[in-house]
N, C-alpha and C. Protein backbone atom coordinates (compact mmCIF):
# COMPACT_ATOMS: atom_id res chain seq x y z
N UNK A 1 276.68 157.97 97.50
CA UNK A 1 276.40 156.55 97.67
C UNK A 1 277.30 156.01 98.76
N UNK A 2 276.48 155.41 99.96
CA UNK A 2 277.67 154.83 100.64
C UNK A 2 277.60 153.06 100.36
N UNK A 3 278.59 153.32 101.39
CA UNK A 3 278.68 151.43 101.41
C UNK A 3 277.59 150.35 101.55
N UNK A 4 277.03 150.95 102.47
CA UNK A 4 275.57 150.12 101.85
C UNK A 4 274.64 149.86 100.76
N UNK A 5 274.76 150.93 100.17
CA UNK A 5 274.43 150.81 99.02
C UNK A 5 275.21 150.12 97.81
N UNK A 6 276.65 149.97 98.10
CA UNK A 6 277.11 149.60 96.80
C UNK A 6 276.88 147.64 97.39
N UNK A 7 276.75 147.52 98.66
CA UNK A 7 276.35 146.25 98.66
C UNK A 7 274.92 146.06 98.89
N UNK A 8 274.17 146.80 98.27
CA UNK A 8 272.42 146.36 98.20
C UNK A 8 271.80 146.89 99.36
N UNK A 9 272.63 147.22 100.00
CA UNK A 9 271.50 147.19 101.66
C UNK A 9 271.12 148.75 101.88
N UNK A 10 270.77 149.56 101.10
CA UNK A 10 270.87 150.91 101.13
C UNK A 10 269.54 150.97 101.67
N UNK A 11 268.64 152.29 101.41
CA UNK A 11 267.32 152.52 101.84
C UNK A 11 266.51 151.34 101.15
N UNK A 12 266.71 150.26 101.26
CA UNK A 12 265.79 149.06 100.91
C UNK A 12 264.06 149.71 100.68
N UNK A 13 263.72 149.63 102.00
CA UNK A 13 262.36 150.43 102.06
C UNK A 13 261.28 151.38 101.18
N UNK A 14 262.34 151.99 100.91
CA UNK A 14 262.46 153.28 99.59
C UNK A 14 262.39 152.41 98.38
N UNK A 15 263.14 151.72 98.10
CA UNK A 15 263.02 151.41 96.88
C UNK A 15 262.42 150.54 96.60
N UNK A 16 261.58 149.69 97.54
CA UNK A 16 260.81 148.79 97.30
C UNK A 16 259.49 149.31 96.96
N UNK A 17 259.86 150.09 97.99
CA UNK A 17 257.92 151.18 97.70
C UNK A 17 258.10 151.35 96.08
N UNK A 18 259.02 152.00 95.80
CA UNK A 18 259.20 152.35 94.57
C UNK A 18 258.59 151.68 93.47
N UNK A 19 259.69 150.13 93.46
CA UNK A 19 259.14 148.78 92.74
C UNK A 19 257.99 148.62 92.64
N UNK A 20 257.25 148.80 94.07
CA UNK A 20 256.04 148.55 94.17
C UNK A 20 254.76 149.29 93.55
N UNK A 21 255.17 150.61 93.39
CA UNK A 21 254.44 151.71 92.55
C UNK A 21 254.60 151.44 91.22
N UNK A 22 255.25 151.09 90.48
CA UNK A 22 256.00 150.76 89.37
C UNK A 22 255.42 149.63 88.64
N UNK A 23 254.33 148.51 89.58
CA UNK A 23 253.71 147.35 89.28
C UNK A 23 255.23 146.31 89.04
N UNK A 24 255.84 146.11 90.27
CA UNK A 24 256.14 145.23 90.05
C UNK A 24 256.08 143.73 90.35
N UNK A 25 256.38 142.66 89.62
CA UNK A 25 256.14 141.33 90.44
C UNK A 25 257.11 141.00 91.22
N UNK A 26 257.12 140.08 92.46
CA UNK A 26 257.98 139.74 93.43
C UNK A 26 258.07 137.91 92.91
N UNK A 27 258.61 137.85 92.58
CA UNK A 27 259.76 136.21 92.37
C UNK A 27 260.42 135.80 93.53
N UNK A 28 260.03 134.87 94.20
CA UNK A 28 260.45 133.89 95.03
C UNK A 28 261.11 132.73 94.64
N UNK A 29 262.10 132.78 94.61
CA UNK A 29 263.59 132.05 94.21
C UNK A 29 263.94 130.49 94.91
N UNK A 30 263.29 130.56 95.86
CA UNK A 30 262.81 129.05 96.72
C UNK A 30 262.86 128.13 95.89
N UNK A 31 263.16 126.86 96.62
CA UNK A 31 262.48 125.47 95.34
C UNK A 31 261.01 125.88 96.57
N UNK A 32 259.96 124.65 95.31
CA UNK A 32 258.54 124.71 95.67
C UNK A 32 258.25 124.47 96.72
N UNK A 33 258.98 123.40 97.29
CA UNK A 33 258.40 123.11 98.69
C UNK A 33 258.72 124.11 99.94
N UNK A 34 259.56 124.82 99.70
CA UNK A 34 259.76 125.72 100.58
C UNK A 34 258.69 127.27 100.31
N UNK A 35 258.54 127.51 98.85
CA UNK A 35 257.71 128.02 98.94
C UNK A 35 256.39 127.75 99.21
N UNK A 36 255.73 126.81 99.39
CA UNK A 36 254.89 125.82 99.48
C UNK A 36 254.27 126.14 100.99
N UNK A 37 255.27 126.07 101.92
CA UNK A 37 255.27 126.06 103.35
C UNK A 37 255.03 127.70 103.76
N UNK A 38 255.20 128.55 102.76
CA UNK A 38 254.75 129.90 103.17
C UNK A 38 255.33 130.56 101.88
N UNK A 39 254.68 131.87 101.86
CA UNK A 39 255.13 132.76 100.49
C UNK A 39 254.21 133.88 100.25
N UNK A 40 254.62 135.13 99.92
CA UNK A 40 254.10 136.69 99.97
C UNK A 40 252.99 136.16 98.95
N UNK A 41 251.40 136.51 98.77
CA UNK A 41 250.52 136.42 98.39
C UNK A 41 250.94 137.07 96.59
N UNK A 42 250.51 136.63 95.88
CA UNK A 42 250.89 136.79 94.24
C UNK A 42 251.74 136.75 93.87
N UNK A 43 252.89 136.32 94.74
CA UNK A 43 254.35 136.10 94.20
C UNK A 43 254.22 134.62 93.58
N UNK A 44 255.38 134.96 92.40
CA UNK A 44 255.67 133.81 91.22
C UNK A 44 256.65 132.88 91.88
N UNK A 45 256.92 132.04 92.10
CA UNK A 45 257.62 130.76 92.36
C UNK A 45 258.63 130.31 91.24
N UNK A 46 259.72 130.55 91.06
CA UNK A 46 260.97 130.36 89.95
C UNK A 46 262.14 130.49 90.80
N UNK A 47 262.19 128.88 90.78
CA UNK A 47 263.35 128.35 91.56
C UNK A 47 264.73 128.94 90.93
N UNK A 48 265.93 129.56 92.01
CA UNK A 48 266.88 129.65 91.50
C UNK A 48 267.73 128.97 90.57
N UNK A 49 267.44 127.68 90.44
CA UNK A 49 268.19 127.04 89.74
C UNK A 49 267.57 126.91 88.07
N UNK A 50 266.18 127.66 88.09
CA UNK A 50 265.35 127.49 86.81
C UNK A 50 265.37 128.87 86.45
N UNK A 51 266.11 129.63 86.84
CA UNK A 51 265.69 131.32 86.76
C UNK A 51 266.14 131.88 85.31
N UNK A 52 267.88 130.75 85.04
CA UNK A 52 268.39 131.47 83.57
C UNK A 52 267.11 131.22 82.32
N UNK A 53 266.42 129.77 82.83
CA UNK A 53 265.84 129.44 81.83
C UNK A 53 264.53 129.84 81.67
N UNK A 54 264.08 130.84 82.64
CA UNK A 54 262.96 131.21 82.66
C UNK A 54 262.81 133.11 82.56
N UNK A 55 264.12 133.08 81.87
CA UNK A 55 264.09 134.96 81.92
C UNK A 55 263.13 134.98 80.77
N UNK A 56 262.92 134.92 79.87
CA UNK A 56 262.03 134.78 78.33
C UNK A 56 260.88 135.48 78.90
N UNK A 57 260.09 134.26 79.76
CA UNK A 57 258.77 134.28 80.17
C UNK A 57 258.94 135.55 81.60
N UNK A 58 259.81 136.11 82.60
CA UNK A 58 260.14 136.95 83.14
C UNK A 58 259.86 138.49 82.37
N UNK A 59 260.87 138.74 81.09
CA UNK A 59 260.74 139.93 80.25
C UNK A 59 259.80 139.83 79.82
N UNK A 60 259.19 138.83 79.36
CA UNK A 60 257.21 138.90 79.16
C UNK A 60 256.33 139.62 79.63
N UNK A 61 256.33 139.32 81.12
CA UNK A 61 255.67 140.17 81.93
C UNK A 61 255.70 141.58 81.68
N UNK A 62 257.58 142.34 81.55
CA UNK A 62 257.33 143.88 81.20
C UNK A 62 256.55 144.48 82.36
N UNK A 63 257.42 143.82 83.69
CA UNK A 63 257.22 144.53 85.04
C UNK A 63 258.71 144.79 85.53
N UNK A 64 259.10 145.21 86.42
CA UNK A 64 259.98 145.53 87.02
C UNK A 64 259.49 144.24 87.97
N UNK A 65 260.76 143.90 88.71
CA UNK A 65 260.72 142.24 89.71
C UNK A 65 261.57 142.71 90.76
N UNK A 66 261.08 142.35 91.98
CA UNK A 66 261.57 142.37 93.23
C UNK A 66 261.64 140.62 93.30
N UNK A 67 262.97 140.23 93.64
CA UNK A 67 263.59 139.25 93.93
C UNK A 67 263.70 138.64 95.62
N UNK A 68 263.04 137.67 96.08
CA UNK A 68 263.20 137.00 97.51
C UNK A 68 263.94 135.61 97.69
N UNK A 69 263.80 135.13 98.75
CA UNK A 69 264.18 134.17 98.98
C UNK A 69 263.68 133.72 100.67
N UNK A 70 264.54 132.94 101.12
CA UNK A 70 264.60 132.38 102.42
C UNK A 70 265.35 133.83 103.24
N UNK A 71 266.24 134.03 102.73
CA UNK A 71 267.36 134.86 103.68
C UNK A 71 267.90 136.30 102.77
N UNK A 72 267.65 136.12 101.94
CA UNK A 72 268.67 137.18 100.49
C UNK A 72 269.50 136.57 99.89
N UNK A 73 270.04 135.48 100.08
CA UNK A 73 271.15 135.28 99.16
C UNK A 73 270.72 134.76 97.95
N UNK A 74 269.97 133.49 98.02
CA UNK A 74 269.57 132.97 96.87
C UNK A 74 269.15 134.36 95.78
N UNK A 75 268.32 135.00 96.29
CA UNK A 75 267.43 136.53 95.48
C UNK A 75 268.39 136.99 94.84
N UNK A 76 269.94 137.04 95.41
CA UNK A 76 270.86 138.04 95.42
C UNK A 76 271.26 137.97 94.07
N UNK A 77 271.27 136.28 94.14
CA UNK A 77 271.91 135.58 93.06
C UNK A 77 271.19 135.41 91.90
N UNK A 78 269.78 136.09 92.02
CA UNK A 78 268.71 135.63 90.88
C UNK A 78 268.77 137.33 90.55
N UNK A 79 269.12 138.05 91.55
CA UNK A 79 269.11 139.66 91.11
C UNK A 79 270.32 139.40 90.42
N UNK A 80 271.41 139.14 90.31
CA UNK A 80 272.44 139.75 89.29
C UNK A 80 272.06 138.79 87.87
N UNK A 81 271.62 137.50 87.89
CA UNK A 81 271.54 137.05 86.51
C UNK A 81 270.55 137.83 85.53
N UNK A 82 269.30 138.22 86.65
CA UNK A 82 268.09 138.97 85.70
C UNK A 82 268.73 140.01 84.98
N UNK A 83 269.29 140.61 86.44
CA UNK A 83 269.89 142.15 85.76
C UNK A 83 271.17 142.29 84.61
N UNK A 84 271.85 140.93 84.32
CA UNK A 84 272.56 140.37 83.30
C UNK A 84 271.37 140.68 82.07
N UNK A 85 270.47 140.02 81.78
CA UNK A 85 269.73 139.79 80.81
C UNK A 85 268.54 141.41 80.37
N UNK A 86 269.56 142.03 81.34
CA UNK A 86 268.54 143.86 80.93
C UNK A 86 267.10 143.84 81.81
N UNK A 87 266.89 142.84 82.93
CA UNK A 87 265.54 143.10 83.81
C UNK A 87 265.84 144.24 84.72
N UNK A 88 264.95 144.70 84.96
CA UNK A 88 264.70 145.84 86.15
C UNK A 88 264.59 144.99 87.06
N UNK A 89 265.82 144.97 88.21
CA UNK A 89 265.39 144.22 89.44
C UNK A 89 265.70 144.67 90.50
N UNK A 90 265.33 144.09 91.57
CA UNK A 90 266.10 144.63 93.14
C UNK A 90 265.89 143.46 93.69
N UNK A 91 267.24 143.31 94.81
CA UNK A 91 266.93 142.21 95.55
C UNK A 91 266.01 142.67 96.50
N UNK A 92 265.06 141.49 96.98
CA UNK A 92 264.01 142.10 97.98
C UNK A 92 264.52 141.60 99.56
N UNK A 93 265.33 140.42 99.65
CA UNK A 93 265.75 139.92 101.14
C UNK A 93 264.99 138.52 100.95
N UNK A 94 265.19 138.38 102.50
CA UNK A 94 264.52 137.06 102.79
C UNK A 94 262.41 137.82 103.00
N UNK A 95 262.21 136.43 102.25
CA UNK A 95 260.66 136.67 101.91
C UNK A 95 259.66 137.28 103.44
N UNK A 96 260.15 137.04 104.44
CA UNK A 96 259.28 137.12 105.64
C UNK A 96 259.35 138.53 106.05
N UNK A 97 260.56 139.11 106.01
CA UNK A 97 261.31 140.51 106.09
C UNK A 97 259.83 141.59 104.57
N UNK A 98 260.44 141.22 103.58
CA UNK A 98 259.72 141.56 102.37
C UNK A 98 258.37 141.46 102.84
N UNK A 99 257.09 140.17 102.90
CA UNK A 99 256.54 140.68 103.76
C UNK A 99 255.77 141.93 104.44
N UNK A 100 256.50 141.81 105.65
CA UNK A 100 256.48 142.67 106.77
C UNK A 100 256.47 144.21 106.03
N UNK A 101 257.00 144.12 104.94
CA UNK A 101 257.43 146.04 104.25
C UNK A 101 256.58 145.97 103.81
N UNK A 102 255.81 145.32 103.25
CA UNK A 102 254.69 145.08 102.52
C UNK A 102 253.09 145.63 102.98
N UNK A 103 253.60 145.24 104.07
CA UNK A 103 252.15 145.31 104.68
C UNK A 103 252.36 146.73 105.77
């Protein structure tokens, strides 16, 4: 494991495919209006600041979650609370980046 990896930024790519095989959902961490103005097609909208209160309905699902945002940080910050509460997560980056891997 190198250093990139112990700060998230490892084979991103790889493991998103992964997520992605796996059925997972992508959570966009945005408030609405920013997601509003653009956002990866079937992604869920759960604002960072609503995320503790919305893990319940998150472990519901019983997907693995790729986490976005504007840039990564917000995600970053919604990846360590999920993964507090036992979710399968990865941060995904900023949503436009995510995206782009996507397609």
């Amino acid at each position: 494991m190198g250093i990139l990896d112990i700060l998230g930024l490892g084979d991103k790519n790889s493991e998103i495919k992964d997520f992605i095989e796996k059925g997972a959902v992508i959570i966009d961490v945005r408030t609405v209006g920013e997601f509003e103005s653009g956002h990866i097609t079937d992604s869920k909208n759960i604002p960072l600041d609503t995320i503790t209160e919305a893990v319940g309905s998150i472990k519901s699902l019983n997907k693995p979650v790729i986490a976005c945002c504007r840039s990564g940080m917000r995600s970053g910050q919604a990846t360590s609370i999920l993964k507090q509460h036992g979710i399968d997560v990865i941060n995904g980056g900023g949503w436009e980046d995510l995206n782009s891997r996507l397609n």
